[in-house]
N, C-alpha and C. Protein backbone atom coordinates (compact mmCIF):
# COMPACT_ATOMS: atom_id res chain seq x y z
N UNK A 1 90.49 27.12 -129.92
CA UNK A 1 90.36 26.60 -128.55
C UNK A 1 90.94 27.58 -127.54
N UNK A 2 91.99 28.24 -127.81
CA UNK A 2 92.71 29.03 -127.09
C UNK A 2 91.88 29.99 -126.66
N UNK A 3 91.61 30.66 -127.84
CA UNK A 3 90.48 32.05 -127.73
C UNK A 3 89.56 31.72 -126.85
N UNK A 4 88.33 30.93 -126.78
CA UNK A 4 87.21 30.39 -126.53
C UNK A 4 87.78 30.31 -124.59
N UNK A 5 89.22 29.56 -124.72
CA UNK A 5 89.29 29.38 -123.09
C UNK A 5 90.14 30.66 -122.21
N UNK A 6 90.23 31.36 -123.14
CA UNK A 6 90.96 32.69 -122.56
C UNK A 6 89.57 33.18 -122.40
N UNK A 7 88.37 33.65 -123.28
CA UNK A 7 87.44 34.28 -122.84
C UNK A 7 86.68 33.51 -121.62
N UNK A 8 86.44 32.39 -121.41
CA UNK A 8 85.74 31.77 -120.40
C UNK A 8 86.48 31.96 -119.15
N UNK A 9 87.81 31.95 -119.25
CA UNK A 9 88.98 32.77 -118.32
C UNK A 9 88.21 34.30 -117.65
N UNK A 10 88.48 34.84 -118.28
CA UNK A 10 88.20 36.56 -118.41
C UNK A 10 86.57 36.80 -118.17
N UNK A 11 85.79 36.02 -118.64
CA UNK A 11 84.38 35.91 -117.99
C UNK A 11 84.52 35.50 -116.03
N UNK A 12 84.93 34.62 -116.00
CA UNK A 12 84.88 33.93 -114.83
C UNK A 12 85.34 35.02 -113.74
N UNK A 13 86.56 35.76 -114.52
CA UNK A 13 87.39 36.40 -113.31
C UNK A 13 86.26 37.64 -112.63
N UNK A 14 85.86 38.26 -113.98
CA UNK A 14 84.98 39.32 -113.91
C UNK A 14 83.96 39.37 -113.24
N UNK A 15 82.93 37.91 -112.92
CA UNK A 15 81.55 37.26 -112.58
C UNK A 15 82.22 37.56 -111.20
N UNK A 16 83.68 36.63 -111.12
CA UNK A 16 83.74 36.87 -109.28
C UNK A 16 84.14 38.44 -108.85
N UNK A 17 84.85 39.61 -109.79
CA UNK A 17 85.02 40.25 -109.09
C UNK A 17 83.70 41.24 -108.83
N UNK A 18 82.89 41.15 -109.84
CA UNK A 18 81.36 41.45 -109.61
C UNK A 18 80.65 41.03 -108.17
N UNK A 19 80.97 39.74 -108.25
CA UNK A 19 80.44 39.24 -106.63
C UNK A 19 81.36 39.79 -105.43
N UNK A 20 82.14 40.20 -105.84
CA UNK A 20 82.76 40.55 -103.93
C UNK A 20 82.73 42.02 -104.09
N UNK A 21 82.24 42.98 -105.12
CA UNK A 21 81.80 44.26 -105.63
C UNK A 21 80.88 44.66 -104.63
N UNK A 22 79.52 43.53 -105.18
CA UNK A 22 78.37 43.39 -104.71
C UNK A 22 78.30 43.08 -103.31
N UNK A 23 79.29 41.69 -102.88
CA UNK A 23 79.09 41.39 -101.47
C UNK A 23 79.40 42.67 -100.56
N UNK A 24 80.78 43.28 -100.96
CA UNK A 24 81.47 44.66 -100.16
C UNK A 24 80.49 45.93 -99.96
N UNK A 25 79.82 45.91 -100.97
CA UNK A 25 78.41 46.92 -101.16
C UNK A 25 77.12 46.34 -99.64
N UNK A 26 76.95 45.29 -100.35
CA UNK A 26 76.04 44.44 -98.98
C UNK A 26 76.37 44.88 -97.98
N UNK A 27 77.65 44.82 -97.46
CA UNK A 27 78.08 44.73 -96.24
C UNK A 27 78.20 46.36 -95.88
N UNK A 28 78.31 47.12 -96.16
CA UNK A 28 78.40 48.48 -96.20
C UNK A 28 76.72 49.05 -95.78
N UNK A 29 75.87 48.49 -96.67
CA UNK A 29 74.41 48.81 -96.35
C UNK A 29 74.33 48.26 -95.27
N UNK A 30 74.42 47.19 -94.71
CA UNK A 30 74.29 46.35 -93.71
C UNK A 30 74.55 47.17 -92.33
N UNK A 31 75.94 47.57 -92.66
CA UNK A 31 76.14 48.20 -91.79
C UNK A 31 75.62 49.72 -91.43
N UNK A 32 74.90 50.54 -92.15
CA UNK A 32 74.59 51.59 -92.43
C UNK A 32 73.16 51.57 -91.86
N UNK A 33 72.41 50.35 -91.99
CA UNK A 33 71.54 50.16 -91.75
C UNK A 33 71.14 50.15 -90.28
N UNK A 34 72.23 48.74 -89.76
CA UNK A 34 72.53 48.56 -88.18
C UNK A 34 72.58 50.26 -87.39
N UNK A 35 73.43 51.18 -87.94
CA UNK A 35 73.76 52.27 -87.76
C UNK A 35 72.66 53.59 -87.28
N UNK A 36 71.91 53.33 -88.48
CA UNK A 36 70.92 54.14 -88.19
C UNK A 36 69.82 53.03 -87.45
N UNK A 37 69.68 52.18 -87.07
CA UNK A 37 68.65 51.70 -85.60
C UNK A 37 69.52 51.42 -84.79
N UNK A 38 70.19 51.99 -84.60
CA UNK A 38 70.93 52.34 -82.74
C UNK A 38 71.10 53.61 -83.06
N UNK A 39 70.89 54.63 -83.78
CA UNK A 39 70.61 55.80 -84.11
C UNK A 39 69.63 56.32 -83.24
N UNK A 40 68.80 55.58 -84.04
CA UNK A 40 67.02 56.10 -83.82
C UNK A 40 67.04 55.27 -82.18
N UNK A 41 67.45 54.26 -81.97
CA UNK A 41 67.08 53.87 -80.57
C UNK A 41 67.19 54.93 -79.09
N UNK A 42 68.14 55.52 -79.70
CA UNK A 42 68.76 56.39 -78.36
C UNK A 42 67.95 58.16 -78.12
């Protein structure tokens, strides 16, 4: 039981730090994006 809930532990942590990996990435393009069309606008 231990094992089984330490790994579902250690899954979970990993899934979220994957997601704010991914979100921090998002937000970076996002902004890169915004960046270059007020780039090109001017």
């Amino acid at each position: 039981m231990s094992i089984s809930s330490a790994n579902l532990a250690t899954g979970a942590t990993s899934r979220s730090h994957k997601l704010s990996v991914s979100s921090s990435q998002a937000s970076t393009l996002s902004a890169e994006l915004a960046a270059s069309r007020a780039w090109k606008m001017y």
